[in-house]
PDB file of N, CA and C in Angstrom:
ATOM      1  N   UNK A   1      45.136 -40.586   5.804  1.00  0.00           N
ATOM      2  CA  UNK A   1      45.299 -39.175   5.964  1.00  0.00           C
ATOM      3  C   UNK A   1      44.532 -38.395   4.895  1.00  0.00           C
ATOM      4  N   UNK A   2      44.513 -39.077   3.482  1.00  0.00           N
ATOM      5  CA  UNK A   2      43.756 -38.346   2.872  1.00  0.00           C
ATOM      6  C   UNK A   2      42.488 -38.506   2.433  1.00  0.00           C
ATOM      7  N   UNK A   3      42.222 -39.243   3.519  1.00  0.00           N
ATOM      8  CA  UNK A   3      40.758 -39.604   3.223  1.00  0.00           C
ATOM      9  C   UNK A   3      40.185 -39.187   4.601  1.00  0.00           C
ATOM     10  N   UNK A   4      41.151 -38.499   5.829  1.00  0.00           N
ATOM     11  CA  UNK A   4      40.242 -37.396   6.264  1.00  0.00           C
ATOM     12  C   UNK A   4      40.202 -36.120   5.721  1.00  0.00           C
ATOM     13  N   UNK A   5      41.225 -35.361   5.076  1.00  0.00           N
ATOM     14  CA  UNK A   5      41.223 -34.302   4.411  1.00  0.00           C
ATOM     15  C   UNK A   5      40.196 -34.130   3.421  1.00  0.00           C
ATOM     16  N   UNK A   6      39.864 -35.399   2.715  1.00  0.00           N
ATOM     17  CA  UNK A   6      38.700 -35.204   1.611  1.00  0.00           C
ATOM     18  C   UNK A   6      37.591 -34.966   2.785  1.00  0.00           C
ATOM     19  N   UNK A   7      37.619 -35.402   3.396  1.00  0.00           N
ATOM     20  CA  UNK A   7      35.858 -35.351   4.397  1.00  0.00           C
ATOM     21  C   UNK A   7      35.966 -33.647   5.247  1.00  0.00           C
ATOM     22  N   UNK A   8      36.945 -33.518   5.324  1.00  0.00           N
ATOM     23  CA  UNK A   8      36.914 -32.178   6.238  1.00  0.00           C
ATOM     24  C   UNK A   8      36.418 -31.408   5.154  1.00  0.00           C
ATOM     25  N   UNK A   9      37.287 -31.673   4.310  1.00  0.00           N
ATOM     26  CA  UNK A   9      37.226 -30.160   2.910  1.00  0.00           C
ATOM     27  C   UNK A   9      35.924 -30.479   2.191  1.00  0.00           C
ATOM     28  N   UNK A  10      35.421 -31.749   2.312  1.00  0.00           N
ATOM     29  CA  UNK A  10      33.863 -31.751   1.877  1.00  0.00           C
ATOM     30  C   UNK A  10      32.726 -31.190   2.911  1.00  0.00           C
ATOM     31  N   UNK A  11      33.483 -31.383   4.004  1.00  0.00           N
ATOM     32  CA  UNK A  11      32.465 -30.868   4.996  1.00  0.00           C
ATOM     33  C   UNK A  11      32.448 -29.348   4.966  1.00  0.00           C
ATOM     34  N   UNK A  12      33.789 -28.929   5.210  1.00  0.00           N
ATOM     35  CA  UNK A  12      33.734 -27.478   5.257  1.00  0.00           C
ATOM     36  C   UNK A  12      32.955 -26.440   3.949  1.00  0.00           C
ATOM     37  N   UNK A  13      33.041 -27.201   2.557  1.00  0.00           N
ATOM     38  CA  UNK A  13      32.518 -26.959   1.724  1.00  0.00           C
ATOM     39  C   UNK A  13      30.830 -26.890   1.871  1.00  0.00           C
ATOM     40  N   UNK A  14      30.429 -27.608   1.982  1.00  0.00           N
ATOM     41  CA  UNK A  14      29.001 -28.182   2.702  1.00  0.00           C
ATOM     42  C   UNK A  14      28.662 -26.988   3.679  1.00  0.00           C
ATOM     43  N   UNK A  15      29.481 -26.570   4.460  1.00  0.00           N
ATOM     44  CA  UNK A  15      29.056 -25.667   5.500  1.00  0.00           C
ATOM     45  C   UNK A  15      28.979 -24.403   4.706  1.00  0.00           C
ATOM     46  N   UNK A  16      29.741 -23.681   4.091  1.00  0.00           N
ATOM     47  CA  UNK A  16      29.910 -22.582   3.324  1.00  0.00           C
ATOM     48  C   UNK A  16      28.524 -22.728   2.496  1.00  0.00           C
ATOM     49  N   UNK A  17      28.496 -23.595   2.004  1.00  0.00           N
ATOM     50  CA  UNK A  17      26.935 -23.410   0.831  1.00  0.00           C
ATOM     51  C   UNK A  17      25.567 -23.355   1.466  1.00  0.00           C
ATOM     52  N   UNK A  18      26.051 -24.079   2.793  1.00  0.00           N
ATOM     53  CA  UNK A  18      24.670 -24.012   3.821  1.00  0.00           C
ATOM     54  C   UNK A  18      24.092 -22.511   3.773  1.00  0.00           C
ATOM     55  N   UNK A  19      25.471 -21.792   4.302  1.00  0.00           N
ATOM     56  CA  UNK A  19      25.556 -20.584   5.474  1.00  0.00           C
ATOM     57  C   UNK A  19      25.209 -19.642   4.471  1.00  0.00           C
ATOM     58  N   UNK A  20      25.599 -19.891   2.941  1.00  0.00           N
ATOM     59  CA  UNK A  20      25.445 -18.949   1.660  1.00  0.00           C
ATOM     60  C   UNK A  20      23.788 -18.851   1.528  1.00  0.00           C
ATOM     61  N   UNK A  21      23.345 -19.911   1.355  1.00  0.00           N
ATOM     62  CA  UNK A  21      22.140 -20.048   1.531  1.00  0.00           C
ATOM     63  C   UNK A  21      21.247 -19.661   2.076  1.00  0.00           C
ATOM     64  N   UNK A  22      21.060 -19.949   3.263  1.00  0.00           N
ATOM     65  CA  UNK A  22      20.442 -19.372   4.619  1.00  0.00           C
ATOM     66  C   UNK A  22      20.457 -18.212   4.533  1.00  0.00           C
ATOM     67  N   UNK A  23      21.758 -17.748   4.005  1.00  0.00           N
ATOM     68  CA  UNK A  23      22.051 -16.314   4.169  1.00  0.00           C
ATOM     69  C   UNK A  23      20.756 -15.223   3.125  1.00  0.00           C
ATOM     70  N   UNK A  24      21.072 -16.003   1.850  1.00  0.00           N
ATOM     71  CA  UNK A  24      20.382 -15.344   0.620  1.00  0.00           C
ATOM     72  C   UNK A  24      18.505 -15.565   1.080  1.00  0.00           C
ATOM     73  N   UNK A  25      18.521 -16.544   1.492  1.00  0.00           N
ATOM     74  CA  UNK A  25      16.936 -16.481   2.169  1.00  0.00           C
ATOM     75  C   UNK A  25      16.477 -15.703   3.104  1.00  0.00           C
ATOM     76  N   UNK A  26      17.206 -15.294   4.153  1.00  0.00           N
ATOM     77  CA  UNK A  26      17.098 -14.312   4.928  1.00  0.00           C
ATOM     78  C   UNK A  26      17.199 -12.985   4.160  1.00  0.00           C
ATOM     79  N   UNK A  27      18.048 -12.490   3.751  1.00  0.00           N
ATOM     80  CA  UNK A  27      18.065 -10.984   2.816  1.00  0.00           C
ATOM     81  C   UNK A  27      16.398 -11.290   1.988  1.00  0.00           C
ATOM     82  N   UNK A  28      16.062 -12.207   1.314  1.00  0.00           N
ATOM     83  CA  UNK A  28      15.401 -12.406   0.836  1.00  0.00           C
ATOM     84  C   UNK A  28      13.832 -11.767   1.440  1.00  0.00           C
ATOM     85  N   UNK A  29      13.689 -12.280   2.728  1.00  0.00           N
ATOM     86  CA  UNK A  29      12.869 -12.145   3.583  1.00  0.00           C
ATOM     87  C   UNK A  29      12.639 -10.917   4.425  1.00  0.00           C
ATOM     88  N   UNK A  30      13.549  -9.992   4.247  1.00  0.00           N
ATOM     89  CA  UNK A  30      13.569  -8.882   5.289  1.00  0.00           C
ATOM     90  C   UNK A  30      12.130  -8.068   4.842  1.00  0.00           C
ATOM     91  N   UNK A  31      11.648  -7.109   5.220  1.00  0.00           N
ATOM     92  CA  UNK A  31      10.980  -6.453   4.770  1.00  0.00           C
ATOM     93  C   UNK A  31      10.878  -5.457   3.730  1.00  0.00           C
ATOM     94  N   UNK A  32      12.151  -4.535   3.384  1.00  0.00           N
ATOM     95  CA  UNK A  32      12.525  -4.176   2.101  1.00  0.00           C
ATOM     96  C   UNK A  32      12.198  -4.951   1.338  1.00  0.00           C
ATOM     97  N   UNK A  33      13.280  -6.111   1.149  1.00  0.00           N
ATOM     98  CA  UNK A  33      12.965  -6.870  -0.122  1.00  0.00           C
ATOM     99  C   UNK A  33      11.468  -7.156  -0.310  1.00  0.00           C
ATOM    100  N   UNK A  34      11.041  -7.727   0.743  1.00  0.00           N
ATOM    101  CA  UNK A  34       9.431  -8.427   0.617  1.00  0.00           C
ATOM    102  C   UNK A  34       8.478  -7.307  -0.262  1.00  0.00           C
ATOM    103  N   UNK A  35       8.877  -5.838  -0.075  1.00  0.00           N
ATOM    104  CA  UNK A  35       8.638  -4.374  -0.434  1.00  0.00           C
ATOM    105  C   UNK A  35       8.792  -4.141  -1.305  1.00  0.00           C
ATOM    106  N   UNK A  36       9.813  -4.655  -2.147  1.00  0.00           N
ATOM    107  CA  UNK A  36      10.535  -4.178  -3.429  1.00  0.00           C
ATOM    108  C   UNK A  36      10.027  -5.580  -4.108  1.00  0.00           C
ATOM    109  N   UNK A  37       9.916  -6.614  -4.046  1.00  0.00           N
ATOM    110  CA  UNK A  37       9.422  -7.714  -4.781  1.00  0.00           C
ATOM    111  C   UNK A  37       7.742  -7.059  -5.078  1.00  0.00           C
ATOM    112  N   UNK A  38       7.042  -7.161  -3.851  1.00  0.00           N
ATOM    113  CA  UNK A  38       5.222  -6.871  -4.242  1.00  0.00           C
ATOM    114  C   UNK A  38       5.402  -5.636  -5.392  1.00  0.00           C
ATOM    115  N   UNK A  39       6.087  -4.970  -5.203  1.00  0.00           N
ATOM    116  CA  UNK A  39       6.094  -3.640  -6.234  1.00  0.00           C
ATOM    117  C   UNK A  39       6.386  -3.818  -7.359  1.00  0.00           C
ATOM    118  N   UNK A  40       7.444  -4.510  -7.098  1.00  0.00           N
ATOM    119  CA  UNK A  40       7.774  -5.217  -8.797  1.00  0.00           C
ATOM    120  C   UNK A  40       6.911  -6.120  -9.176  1.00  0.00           C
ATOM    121  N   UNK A  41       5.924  -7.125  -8.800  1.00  0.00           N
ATOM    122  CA  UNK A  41       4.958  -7.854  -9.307  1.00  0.00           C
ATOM    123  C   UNK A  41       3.959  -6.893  -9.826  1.00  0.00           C
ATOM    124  N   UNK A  42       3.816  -5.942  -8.822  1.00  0.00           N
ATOM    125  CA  UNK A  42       2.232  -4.796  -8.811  1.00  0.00           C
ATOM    126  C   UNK A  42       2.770  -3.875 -10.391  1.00  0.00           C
ATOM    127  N   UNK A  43       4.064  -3.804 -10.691  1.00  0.00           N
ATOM    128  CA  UNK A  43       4.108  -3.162 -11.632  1.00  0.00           C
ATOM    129  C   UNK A  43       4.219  -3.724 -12.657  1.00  0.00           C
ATOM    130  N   UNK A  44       4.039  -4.871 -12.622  1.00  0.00           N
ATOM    131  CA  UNK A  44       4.284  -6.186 -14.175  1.00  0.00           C
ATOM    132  C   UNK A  44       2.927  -6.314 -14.578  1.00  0.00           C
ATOM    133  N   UNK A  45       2.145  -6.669 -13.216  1.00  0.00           N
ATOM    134  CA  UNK A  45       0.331  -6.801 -13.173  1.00  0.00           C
ATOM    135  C   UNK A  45       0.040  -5.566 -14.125  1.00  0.00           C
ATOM    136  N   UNK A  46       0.161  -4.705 -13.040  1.00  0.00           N
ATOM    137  CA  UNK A  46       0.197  -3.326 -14.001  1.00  0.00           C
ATOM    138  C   UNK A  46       0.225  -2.947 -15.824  1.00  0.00           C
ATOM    139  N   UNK A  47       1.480  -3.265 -15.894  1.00  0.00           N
ATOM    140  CA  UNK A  47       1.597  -3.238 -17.625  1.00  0.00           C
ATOM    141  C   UNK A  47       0.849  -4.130 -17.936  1.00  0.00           C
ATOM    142  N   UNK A  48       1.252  -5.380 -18.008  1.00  0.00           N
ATOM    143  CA  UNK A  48       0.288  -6.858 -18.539  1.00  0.00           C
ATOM    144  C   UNK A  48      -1.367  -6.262 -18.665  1.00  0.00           C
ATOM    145  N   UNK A  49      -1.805  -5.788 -17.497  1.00  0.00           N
ATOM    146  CA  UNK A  49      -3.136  -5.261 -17.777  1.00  0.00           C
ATOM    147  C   UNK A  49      -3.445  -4.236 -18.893  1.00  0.00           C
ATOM    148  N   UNK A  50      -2.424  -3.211 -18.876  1.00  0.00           N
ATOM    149  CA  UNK A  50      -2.595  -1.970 -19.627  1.00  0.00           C
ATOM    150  C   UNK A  50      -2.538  -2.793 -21.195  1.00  0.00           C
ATOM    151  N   UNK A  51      -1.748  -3.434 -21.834  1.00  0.00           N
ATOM    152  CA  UNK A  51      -1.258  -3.837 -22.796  1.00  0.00           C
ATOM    153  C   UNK A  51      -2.831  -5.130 -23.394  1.00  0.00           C
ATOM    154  N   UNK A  52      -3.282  -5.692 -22.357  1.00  0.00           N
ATOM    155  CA  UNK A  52      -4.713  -6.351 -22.600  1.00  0.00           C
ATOM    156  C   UNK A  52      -5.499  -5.065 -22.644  1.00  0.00           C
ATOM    157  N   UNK A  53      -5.597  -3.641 -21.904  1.00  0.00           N
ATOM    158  CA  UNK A  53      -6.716  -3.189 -22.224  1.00  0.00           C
ATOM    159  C   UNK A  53      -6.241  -2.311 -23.884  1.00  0.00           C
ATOM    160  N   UNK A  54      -5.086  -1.756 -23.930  1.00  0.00           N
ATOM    161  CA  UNK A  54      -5.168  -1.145 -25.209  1.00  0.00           C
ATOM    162  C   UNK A  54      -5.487  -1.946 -26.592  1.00  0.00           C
ATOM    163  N   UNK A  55      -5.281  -3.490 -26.405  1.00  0.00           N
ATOM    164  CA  UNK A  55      -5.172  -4.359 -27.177  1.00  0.00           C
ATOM    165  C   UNK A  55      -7.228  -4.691 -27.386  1.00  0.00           C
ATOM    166  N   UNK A  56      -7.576  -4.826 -26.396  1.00  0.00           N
ATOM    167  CA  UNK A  56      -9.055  -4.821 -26.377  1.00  0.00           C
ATOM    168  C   UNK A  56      -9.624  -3.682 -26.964  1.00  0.00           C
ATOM    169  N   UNK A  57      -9.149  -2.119 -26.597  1.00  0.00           N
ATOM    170  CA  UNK A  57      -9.579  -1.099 -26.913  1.00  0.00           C
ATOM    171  C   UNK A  57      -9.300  -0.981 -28.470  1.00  0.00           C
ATOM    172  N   UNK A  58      -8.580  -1.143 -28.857  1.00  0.00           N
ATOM    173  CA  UNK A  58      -8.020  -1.250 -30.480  1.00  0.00           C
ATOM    174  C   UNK A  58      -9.398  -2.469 -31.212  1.00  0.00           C
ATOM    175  N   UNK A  59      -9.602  -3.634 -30.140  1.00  0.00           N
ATOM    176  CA  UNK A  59     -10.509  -4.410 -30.888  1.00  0.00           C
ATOM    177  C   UNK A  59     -11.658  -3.633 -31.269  1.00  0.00           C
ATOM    178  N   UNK A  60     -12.401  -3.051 -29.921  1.00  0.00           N
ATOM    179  CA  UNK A  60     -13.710  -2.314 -30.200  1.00  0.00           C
ATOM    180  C   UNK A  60     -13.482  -1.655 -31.313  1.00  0.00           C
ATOM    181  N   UNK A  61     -12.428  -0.950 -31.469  1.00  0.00           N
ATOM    182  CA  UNK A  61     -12.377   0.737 -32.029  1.00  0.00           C
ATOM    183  C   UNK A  61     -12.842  -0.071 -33.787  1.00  0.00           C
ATOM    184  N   UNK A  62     -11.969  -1.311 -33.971  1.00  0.00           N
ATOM    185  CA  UNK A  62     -12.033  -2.154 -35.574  1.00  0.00           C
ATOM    186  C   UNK A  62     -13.453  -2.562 -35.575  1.00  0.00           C
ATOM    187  N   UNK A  63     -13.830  -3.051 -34.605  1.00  0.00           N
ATOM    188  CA  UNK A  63     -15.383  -3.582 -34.900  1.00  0.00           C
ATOM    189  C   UNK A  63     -16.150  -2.335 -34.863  1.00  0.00           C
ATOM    190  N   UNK A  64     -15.864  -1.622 -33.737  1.00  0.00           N
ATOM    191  CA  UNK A  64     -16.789   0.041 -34.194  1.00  0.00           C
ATOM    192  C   UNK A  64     -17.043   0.003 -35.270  1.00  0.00           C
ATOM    193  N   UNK A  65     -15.880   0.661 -36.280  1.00  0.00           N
ATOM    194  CA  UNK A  65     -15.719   0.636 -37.481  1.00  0.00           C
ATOM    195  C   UNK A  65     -16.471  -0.025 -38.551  1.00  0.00           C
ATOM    196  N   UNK A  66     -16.057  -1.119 -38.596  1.00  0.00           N
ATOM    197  CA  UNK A  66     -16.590  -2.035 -39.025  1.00  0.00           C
ATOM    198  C   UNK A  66     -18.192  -2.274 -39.052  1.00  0.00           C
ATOM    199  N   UNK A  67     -18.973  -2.141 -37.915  1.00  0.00           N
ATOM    200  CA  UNK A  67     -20.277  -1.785 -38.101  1.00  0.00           C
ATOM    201  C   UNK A  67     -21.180  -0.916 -38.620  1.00  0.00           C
ATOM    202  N   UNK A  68     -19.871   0.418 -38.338  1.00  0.00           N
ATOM    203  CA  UNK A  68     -20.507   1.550 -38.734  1.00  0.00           C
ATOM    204  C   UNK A  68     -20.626   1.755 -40.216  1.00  0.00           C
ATOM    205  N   UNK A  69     -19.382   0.828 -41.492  1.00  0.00           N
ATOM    206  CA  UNK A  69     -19.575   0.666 -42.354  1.00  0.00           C
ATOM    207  C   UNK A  69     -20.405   0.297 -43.080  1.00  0.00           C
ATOM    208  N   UNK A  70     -21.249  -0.931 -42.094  1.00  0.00           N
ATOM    209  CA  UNK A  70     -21.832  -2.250 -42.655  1.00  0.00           C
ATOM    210  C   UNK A  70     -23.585  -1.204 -42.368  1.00  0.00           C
ATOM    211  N   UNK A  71     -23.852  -0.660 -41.110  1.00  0.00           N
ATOM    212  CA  UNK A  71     -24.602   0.245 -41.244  1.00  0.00           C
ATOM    213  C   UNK A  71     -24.866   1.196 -42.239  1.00  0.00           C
ATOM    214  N   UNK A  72     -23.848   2.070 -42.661  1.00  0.00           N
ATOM    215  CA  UNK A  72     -23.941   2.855 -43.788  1.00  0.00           C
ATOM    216  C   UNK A  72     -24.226   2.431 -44.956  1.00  0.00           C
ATOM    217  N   UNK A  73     -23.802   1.409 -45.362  1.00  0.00           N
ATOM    218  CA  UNK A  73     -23.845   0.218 -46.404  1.00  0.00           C
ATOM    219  C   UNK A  73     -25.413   0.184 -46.771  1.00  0.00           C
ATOM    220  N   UNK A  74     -26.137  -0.640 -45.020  1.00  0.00           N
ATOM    221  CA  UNK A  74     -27.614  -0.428 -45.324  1.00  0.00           C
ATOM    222  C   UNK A  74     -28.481   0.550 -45.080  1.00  0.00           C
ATOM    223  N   UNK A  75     -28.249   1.898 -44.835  1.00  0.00           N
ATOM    224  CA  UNK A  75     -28.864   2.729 -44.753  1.00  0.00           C
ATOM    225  C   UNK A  75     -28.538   3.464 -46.230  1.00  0.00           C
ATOM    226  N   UNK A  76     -27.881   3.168 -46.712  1.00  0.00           N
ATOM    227  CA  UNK A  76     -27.450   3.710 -48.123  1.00  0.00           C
ATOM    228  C   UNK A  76     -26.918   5.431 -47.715  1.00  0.00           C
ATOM    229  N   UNK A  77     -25.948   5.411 -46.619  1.00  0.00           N
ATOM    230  CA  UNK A  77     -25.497   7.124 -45.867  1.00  0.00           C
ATOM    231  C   UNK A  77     -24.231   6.812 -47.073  1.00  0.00           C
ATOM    232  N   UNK A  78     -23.652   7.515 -47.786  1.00  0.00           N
ATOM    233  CA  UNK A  78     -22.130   7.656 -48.498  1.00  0.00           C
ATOM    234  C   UNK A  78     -21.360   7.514 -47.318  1.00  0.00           C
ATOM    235  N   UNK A  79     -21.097   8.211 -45.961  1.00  0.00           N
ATOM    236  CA  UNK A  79     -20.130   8.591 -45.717  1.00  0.00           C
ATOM    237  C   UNK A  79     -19.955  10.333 -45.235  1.00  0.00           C
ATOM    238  N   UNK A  80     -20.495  11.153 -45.986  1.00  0.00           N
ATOM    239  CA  UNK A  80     -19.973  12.359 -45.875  1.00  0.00           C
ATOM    240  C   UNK A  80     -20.835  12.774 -43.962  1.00  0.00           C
ATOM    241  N   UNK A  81     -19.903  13.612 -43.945  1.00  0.00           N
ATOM    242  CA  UNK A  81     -20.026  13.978 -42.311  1.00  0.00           C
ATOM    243  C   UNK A  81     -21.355  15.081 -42.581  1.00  0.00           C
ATOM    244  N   UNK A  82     -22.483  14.778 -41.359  1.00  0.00           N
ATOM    245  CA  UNK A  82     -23.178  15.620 -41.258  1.00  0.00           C
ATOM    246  C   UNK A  82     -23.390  17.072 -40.697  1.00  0.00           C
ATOM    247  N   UNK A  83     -24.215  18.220 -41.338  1.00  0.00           N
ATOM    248  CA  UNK A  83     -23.965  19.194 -41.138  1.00  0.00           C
ATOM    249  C   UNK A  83     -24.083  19.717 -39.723  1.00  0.00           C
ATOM    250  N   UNK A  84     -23.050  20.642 -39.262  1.00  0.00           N
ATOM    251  CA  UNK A  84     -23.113  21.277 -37.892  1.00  0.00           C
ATOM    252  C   UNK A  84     -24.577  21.653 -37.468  1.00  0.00           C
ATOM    253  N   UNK A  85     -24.758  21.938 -36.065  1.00  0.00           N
ATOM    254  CA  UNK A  85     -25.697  22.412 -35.648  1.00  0.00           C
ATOM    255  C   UNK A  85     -25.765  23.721 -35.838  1.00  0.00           C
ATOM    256  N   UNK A  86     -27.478  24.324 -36.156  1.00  0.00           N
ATOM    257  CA  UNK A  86     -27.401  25.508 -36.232  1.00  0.00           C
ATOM    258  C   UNK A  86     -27.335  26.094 -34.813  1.00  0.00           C
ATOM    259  N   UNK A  87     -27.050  27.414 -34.657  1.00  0.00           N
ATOM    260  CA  UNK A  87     -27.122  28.211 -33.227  1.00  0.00           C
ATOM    261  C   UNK A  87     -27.823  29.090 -33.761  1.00  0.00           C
ATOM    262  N   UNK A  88     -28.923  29.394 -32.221  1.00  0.00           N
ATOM    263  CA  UNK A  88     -29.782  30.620 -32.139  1.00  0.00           C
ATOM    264  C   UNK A  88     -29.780  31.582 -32.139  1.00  0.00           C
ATOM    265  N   UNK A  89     -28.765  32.000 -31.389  1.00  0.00           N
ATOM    266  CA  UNK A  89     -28.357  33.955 -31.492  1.00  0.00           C
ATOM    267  C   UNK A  89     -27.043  33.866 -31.423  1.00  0.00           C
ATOM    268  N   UNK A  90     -26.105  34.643 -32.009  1.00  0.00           N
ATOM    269  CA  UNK A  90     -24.633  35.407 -31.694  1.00  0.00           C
ATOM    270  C   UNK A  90     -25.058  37.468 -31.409  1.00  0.00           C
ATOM    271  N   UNK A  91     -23.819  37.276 -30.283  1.00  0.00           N
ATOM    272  CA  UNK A  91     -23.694  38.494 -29.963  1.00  0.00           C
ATOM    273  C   UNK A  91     -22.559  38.840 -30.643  1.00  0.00           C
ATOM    274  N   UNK A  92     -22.220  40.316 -31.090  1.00  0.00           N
ATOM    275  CA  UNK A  92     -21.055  40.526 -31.366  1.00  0.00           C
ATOM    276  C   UNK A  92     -20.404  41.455 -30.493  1.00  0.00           C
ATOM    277  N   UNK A  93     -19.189  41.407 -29.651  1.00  0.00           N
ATOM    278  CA  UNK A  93     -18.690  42.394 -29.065  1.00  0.00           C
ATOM    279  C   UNK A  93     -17.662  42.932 -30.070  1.00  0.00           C
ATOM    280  N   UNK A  94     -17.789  44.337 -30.825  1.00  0.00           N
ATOM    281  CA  UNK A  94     -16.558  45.190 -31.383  1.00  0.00           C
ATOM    282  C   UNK A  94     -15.589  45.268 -30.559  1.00  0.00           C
ATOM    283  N   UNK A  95     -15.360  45.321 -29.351  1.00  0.00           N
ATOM    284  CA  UNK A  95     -14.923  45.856 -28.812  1.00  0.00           C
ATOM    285  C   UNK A  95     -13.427  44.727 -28.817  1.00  0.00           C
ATOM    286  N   UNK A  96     -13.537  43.673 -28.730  1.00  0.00           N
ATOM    287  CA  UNK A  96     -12.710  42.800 -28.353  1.00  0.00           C
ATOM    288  C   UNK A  96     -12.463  41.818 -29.525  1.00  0.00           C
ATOM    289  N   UNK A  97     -13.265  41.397 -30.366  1.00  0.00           N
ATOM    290  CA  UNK A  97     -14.104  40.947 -32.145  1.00  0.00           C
ATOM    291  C   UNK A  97     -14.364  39.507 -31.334  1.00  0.00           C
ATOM    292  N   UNK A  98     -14.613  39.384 -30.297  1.00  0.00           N
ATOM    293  CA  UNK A  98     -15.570  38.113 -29.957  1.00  0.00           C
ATOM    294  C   UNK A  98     -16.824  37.874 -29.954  1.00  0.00           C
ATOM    295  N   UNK A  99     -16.980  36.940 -30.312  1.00  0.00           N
ATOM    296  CA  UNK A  99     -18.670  36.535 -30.771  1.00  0.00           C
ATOM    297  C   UNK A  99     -19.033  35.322 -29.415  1.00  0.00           C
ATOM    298  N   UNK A 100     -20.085  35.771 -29.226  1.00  0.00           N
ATOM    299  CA  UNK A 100     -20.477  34.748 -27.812  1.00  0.00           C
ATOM    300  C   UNK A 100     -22.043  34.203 -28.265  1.00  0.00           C
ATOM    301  N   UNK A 101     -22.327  32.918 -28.638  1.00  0.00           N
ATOM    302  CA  UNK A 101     -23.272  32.549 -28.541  1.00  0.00           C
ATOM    303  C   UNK A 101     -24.347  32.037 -27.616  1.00  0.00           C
ATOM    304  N   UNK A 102     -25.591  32.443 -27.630  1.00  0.00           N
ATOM    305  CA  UNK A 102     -26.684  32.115 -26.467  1.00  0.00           C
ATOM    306  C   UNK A 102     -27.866  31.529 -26.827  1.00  0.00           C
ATOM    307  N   UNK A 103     -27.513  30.263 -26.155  1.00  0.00           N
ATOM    308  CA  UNK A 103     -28.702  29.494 -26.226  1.00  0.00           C
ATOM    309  C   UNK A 103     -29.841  29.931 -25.585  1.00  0.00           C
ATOM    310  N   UNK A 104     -31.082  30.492 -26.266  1.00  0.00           N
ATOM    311  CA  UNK A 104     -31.979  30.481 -25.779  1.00  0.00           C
ATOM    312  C   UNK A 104     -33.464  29.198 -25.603  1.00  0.00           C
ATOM    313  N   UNK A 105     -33.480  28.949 -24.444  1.00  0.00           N
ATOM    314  CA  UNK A 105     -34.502  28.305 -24.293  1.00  0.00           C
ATOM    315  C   UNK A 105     -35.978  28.690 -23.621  1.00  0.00           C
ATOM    316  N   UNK A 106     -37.066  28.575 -23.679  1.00  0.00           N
ATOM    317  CA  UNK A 106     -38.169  28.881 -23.133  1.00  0.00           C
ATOM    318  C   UNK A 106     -38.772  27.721 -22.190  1.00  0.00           C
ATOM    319  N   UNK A 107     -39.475  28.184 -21.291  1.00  0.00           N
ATOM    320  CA  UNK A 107     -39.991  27.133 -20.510  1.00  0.00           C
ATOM    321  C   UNK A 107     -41.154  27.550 -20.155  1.00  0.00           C
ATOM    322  N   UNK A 108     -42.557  26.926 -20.004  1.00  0.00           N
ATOM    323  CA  UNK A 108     -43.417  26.790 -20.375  1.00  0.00           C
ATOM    324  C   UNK A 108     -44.249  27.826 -18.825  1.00  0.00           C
ATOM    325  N   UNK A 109     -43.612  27.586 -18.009  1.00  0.00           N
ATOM    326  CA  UNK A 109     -43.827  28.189 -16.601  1.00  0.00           C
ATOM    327  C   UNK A 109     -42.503  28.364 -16.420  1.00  0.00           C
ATOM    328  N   UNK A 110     -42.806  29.321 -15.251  1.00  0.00           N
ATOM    329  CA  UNK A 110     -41.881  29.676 -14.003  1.00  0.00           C
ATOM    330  C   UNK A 110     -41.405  28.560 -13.087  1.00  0.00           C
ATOM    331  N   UNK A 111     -40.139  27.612 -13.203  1.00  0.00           N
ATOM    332  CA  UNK A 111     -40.303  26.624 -12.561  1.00  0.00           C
ATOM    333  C   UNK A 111     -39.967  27.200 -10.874  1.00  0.00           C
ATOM    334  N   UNK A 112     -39.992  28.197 -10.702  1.00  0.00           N
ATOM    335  CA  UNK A 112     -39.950  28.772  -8.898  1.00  0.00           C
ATOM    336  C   UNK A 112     -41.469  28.823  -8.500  1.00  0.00           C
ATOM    337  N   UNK A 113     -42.187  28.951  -8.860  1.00  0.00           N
ATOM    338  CA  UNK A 113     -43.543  28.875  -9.148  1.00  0.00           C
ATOM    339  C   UNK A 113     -44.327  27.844  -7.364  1.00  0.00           C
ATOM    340  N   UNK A 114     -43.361  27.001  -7.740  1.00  0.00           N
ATOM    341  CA  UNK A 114     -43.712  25.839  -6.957  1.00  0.00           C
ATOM    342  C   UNK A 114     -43.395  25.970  -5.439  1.00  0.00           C
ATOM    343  N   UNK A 115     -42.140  26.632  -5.136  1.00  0.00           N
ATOM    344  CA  UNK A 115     -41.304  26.823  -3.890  1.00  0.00           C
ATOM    345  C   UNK A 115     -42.373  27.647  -3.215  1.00  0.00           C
TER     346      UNK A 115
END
């Protein structure tokens, strides 16, 4: 007698873990999930990438550096920042105290000339 009771209650057990199973693979599989998994990979890809490029970008920025030292070094530059560009004309408007600068350029011909 109790050595069918062990087999039923092992069986019935057996069936429950099947059906649990099956079950969690199916939810697994629906299309939501399949939806919500790619997104969550696409957003791991995502960071992982960002975190290699800032990590790369930080490399350049040290070797930049770093060259630009080793340059200065042999060009014998100190360091100090070079002077601004000059500009050609300022206008002054009183009226408003803005100053508007204009580049003037010349060109040698009329380039409509051609049309």
């Amino acid at each position: 007698m109790f050595r069918r009771t062990f087999w039923f209650s092992t069986g019935v057990a057996a069936g429950v873990w099947a059906t649990t199973k099956v079950n969690r693979k199916l939810r697994q599989l629906t299309p939501e999930s399949l939806a919500a998994t790619a997104a969550d990979k696409a957003l791991d890809a995502g960071h992982r990438l960002k975190d290699k490029a800032v990590g790369f970008a930080l490399d350049v920025r040290d070797n930049m550096a770093q060259r630009e030292a080793e340059l200065q070094e042999a060009l014998g530059i100190d360091g100090k920042p070079l002077p601004a560009p000059r500009r050609h004309a300022a206008i002054e408007n009183h009226d408003t105290q803005k100053t508007y600068v204009v580049e003037t350029t010349t060109y040698p011909y009329n380039r409509n000339e051609d049309h």
